[in-house]
N, C-alpha and C. Protein backbone atom coordinates (compact mmCIF):
# COMPACT_ATOMS: atom_id res chain seq x y z
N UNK A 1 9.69 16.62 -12.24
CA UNK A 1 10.70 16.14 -11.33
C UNK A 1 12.06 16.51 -11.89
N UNK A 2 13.01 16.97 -11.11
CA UNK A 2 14.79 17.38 -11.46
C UNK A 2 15.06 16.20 -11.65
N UNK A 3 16.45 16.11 -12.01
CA UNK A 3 16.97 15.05 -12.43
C UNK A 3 17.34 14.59 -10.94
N UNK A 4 17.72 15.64 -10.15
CA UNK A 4 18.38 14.80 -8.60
C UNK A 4 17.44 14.58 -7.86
N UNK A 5 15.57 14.49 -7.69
CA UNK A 5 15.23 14.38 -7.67
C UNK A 5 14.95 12.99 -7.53
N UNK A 6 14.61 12.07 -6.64
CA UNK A 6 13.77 10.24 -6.62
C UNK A 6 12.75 10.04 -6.88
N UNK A 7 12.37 9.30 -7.85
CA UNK A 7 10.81 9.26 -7.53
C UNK A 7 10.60 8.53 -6.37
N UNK A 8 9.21 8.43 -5.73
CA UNK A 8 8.73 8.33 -4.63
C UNK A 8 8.25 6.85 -4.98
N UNK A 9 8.45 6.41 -3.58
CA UNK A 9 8.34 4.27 -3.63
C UNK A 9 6.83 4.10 -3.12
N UNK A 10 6.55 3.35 -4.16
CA UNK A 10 5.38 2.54 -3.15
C UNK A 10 5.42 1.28 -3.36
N UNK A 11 4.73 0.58 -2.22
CA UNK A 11 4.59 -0.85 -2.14
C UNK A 11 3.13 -1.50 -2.28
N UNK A 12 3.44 -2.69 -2.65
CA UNK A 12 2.38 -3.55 -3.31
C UNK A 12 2.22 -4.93 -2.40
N UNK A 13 1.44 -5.22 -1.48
CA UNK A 13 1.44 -6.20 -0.90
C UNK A 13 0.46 -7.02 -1.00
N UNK A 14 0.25 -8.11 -1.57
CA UNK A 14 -0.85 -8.92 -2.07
C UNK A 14 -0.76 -10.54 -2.47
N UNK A 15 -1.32 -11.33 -2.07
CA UNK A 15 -0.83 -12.65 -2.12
C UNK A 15 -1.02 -13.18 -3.62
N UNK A 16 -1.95 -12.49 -4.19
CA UNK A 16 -2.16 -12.65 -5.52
C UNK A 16 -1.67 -11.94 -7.14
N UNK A 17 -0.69 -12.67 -7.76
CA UNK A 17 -0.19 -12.07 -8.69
C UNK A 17 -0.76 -10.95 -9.91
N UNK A 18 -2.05 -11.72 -9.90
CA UNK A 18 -2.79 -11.00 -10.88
C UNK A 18 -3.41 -9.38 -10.40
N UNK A 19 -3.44 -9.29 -9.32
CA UNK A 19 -3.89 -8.19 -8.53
C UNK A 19 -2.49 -7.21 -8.12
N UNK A 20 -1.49 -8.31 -8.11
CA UNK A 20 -0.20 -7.04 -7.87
C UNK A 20 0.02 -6.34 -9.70
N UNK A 21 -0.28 -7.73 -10.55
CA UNK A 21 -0.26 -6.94 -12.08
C UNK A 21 -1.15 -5.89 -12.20
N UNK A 22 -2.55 -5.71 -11.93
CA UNK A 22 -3.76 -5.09 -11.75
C UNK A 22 -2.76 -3.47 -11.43
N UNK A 23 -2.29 -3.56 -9.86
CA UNK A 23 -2.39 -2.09 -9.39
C UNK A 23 -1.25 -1.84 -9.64
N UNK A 24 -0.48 -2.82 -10.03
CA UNK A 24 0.83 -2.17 -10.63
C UNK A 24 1.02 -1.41 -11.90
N UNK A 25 -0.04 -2.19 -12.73
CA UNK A 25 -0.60 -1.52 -14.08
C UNK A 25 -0.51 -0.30 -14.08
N UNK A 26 -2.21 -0.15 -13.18
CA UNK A 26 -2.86 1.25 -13.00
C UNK A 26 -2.01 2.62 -12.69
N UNK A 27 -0.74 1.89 -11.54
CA UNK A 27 -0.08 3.26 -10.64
C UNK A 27 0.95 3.86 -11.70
N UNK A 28 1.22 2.50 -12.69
CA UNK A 28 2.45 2.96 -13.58
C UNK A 28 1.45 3.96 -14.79
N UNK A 29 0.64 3.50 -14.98
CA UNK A 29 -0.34 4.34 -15.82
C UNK A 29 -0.49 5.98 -15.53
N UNK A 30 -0.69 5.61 -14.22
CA UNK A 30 -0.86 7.50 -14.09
C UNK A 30 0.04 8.19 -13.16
N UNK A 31 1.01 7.47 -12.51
CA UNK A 31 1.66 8.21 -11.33
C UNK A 31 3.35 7.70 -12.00
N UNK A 32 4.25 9.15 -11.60
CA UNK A 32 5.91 8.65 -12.06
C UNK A 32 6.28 8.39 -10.49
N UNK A 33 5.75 6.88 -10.30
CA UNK A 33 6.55 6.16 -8.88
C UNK A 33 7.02 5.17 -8.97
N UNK A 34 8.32 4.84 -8.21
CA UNK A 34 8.85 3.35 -8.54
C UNK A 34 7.66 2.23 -7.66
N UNK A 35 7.67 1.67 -8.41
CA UNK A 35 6.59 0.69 -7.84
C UNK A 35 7.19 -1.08 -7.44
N UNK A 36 7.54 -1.87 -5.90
CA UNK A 36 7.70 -2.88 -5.33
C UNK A 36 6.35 -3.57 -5.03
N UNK A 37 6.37 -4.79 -5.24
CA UNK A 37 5.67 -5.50 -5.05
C UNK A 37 5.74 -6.75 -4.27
N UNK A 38 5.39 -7.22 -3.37
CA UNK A 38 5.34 -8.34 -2.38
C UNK A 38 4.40 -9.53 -2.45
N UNK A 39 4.64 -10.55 -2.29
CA UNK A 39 3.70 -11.44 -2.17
C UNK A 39 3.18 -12.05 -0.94
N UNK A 40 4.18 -11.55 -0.07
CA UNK A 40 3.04 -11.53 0.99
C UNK A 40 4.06 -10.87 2.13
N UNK A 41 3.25 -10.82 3.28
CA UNK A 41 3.90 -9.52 4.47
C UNK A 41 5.04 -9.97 4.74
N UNK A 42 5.58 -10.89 4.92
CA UNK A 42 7.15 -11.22 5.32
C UNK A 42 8.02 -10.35 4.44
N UNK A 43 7.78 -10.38 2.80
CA UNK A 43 8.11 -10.11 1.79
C UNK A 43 7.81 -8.74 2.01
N UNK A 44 6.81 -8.29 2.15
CA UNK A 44 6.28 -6.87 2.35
C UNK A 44 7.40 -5.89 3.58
N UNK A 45 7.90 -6.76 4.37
CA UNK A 45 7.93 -6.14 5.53
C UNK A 45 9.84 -5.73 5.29
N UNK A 46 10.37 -7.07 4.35
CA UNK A 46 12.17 -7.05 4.13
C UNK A 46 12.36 -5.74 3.31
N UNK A 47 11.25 -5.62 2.24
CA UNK A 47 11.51 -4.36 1.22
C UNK A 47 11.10 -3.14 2.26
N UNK A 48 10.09 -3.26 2.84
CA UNK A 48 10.27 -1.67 3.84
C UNK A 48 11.28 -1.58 4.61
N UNK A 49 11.83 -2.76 5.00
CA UNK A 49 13.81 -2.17 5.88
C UNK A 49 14.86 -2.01 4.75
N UNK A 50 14.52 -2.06 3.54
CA UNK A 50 15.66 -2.04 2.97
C UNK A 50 15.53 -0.65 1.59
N UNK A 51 14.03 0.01 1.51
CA UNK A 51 13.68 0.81 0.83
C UNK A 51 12.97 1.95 1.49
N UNK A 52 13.14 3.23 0.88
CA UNK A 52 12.48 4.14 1.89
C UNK A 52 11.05 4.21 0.76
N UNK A 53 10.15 3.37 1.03
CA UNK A 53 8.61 3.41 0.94
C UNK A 53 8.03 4.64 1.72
N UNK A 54 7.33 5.14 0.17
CA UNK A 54 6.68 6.12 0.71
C UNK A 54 5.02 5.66 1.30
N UNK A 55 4.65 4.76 0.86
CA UNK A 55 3.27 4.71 0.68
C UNK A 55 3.23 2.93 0.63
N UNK A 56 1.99 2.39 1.36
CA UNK A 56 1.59 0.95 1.09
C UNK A 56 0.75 0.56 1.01
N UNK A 57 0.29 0.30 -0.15
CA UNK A 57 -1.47 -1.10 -0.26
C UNK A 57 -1.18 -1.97 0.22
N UNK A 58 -2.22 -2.59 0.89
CA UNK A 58 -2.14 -3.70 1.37
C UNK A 58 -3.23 -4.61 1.01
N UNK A 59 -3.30 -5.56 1.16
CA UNK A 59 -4.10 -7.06 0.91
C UNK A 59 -4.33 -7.31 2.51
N UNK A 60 -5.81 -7.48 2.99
CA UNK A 60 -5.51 -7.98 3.94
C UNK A 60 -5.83 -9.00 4.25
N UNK A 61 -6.41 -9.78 3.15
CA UNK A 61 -6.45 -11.31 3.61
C UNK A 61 -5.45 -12.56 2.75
N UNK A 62 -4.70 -12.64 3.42
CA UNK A 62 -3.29 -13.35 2.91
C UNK A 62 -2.82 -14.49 4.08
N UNK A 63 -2.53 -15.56 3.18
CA UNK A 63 -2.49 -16.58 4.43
C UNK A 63 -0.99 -16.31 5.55
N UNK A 64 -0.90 -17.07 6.22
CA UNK A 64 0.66 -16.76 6.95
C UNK A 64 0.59 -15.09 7.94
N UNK A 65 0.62 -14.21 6.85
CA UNK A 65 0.83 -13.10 7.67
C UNK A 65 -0.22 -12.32 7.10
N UNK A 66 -1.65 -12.01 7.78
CA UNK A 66 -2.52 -11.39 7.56
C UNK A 66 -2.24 -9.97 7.25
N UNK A 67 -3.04 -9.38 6.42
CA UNK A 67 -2.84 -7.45 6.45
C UNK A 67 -3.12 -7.12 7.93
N UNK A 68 -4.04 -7.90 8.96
CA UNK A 68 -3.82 -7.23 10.36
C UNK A 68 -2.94 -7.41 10.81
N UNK A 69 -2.02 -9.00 10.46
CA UNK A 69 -0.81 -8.77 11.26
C UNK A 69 0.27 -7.72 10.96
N UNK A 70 0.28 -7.61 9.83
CA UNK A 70 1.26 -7.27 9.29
C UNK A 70 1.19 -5.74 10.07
N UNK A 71 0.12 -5.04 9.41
CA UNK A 71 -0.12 -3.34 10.49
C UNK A 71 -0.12 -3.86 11.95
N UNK A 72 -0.02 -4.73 12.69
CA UNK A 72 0.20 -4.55 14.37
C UNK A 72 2.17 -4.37 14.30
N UNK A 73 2.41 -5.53 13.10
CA UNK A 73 4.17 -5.53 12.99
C UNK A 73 4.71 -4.12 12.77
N UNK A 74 4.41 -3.59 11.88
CA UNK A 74 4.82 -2.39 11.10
C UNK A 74 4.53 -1.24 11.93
N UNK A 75 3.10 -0.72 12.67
CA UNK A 75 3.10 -0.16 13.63
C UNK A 75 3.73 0.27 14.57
N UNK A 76 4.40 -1.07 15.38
CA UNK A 76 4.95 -1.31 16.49
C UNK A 76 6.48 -1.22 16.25
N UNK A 77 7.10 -0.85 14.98
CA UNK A 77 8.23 -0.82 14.87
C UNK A 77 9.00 0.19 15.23
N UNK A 78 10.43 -0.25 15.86
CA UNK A 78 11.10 0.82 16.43
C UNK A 78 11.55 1.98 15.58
N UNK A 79 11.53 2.08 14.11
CA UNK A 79 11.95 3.09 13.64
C UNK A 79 10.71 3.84 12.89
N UNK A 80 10.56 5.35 13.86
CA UNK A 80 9.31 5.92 13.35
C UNK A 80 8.77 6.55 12.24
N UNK A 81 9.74 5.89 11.38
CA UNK A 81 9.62 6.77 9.44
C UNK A 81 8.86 5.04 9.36
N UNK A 82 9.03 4.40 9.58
CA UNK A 82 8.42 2.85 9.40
C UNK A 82 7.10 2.82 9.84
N UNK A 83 6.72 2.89 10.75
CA UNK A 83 6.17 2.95 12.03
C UNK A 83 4.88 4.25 11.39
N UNK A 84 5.23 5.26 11.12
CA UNK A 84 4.55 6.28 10.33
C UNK A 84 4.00 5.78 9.09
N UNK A 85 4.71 5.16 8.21
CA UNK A 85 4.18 5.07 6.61
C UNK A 85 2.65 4.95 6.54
N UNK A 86 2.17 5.30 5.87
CA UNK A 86 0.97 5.54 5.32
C UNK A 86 0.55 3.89 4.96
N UNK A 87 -0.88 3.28 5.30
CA UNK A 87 -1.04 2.15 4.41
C UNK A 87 -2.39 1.87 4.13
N UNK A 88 -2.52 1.72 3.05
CA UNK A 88 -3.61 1.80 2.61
C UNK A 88 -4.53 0.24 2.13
N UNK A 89 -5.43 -0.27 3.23
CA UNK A 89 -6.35 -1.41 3.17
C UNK A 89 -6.83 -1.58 1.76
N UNK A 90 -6.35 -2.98 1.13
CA UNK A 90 -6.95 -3.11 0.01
C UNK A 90 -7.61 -4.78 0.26
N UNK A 91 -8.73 -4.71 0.11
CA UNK A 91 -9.54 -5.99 0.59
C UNK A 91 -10.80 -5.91 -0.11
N UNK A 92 -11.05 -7.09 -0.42
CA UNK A 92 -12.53 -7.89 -1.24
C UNK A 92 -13.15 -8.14 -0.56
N UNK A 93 -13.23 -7.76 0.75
CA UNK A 93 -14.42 -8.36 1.80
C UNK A 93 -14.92 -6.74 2.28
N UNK A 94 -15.72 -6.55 1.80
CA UNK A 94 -16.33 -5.19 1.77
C UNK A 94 -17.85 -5.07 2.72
N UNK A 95 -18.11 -5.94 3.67
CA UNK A 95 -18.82 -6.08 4.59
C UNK A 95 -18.92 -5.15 5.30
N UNK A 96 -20.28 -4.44 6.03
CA UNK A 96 -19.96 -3.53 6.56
C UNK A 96 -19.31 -3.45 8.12
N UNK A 97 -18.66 -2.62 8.01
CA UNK A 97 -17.73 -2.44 9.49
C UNK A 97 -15.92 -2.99 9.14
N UNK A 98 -16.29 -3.71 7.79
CA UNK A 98 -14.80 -3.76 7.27
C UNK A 98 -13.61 -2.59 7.66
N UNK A 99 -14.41 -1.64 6.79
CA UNK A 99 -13.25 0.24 6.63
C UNK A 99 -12.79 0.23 8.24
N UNK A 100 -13.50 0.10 9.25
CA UNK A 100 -13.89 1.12 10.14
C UNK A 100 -12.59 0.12 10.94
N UNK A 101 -12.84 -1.43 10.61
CA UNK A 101 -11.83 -2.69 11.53
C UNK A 101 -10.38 -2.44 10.97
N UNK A 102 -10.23 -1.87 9.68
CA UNK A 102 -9.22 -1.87 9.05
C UNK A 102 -8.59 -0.89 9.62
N UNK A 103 -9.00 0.39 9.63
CA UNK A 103 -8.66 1.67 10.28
C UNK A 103 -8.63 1.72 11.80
N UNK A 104 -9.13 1.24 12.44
CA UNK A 104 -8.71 0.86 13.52
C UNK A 104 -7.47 -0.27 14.21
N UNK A 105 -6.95 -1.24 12.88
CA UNK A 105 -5.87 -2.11 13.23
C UNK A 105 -5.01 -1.21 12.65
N UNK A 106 -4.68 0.27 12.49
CA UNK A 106 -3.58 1.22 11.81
C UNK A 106 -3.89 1.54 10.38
N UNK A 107 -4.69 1.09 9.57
CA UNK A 107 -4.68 1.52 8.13
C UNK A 107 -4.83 3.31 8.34
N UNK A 108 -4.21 3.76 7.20
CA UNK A 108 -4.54 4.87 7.44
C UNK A 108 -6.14 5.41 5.94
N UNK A 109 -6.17 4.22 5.34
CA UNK A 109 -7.19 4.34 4.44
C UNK A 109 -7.93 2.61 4.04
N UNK A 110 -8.71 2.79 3.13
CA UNK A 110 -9.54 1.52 2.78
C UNK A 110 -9.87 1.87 1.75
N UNK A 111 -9.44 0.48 0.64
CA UNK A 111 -10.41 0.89 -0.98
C UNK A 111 -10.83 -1.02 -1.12
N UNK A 112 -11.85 -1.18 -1.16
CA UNK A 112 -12.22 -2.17 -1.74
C UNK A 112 -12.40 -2.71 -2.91
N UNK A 113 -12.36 -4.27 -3.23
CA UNK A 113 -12.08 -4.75 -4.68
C UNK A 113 -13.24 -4.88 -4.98
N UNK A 114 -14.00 -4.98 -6.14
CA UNK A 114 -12.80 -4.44 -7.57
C UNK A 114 -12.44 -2.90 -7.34
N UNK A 115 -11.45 -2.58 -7.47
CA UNK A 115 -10.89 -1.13 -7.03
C UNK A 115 -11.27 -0.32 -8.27
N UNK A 116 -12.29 0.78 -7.25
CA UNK A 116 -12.03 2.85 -8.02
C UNK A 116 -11.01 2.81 -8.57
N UNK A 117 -10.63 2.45 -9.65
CA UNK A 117 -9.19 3.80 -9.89
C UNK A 117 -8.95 5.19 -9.49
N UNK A 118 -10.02 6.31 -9.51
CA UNK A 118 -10.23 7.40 -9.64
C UNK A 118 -10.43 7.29 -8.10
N UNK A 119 -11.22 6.41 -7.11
CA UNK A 119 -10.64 6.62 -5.77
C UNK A 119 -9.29 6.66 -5.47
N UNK A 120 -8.59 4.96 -5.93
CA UNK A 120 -7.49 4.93 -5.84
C UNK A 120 -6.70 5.86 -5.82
N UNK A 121 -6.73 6.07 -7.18
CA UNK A 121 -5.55 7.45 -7.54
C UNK A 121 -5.60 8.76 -6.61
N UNK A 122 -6.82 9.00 -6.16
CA UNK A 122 -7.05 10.02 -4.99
C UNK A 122 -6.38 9.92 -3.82
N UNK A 123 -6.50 8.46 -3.41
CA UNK A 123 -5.49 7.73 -2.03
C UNK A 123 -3.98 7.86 -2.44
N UNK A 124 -3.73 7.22 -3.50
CA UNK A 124 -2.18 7.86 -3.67
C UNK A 124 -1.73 9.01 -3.85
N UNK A 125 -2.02 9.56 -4.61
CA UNK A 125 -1.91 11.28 -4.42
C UNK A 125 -2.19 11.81 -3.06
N UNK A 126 -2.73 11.44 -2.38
CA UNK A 126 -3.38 11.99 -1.25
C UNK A 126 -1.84 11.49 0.16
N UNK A 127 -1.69 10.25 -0.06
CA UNK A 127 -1.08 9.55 0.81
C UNK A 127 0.57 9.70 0.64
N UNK A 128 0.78 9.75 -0.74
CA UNK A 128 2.27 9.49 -1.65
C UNK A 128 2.81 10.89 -1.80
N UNK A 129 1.95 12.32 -1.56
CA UNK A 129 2.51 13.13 -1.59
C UNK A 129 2.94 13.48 -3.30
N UNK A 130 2.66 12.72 -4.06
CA UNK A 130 2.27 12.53 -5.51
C UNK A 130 1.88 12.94 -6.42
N UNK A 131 1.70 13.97 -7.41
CA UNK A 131 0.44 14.02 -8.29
C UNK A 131 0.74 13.31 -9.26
N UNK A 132 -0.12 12.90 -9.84
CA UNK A 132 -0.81 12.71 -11.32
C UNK A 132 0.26 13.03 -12.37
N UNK A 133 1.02 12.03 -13.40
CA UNK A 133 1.86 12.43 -14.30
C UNK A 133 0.72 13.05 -15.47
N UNK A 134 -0.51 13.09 -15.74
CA UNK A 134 -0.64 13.66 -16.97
C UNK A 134 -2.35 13.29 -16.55
C-alpha cells in the first residue's frame, strides 16, 4: 500500500464482545484493514453513515435489531454505495436452509460459528477487495 493510499474499512457487527474480540483478532492478524466494531445494528448502521465501509460481518441474531433487520434497513437505503456494501452473515445457527434465508434477506455471503478462518479470510479477500498482508 502507498502512503496516500487508505486502508480499506470493515465492520464488525455482533452483540457479543467476545466474538467482536474473536474476528477482530483474526482480520488484524492477516489483513492491513482498519477494523470498526458495533454492538449491535443501530450501532452498526451510525458507523456506515459516517465511514466509507468497505465490507460487513454480521451477527444475525441480536436482540433489538436483528441481522435480518438490519439487511432489509441497509438494503433499502437511499444511498447506493450503502445500499451495495457487501455483507457477510455470521451466525451460530447453522441449520439447514440457514445460508440460503440469509442470502435471500440480502447477505451477500454466510460463514457459520465457530468460524473457518481460512473460509473467512477467503470472504474478505473475496468481498474487501483485499489481499492477505503476509
Amino acid at each position: 500500500m502507498t502512503p496516500s493510499e487508505k486502508p480499506k474499512k470493515i465492520l464488525i457487527i455482533d452483540d457479543h464482545r467476545m466474538n467482536l474480540f474473536v474476528l477482530e483478532t483474526v482480520i488484524k492478524e492477516h489483513f492491513d484493514l482498519e477494523v470498526f466494531s458495533a454492538e449491535s445494528g443501530q450501532e452498526g448502521l451510525d458507523i456506515v453513515e459516517r465511514e466509507e465501509i468497505s465490507l460487513i460481518l454480521l451477527d444475525m441474531m441480536m436482540p433489538f435489531m436483528s441481522g435480518y433487520d438490519f439487511l432489509k434497513i441497509i438494503k433499502a437505503h437511499p444511498n447506493s454505495t450503502i445500499a451495495d456494501l457487501p455483507v457477510v452473515s455470521v451466525t451460530a445457527n447453522v441449520m439447514d436452509g440457514e445460508r440460503e434465508s440469509c442470502l435471500a434477506a440480502g447477505a451477500s455471503d454466510y460463514v457459520g460459528k465457530p468460524i473457518d478462518v481460512d473460509y473467512l479470510n477467503e470472504l474478505i479477500t473475496k468481498y474487501s477487495g483485499h489481499d492477505k498482508t503476509g
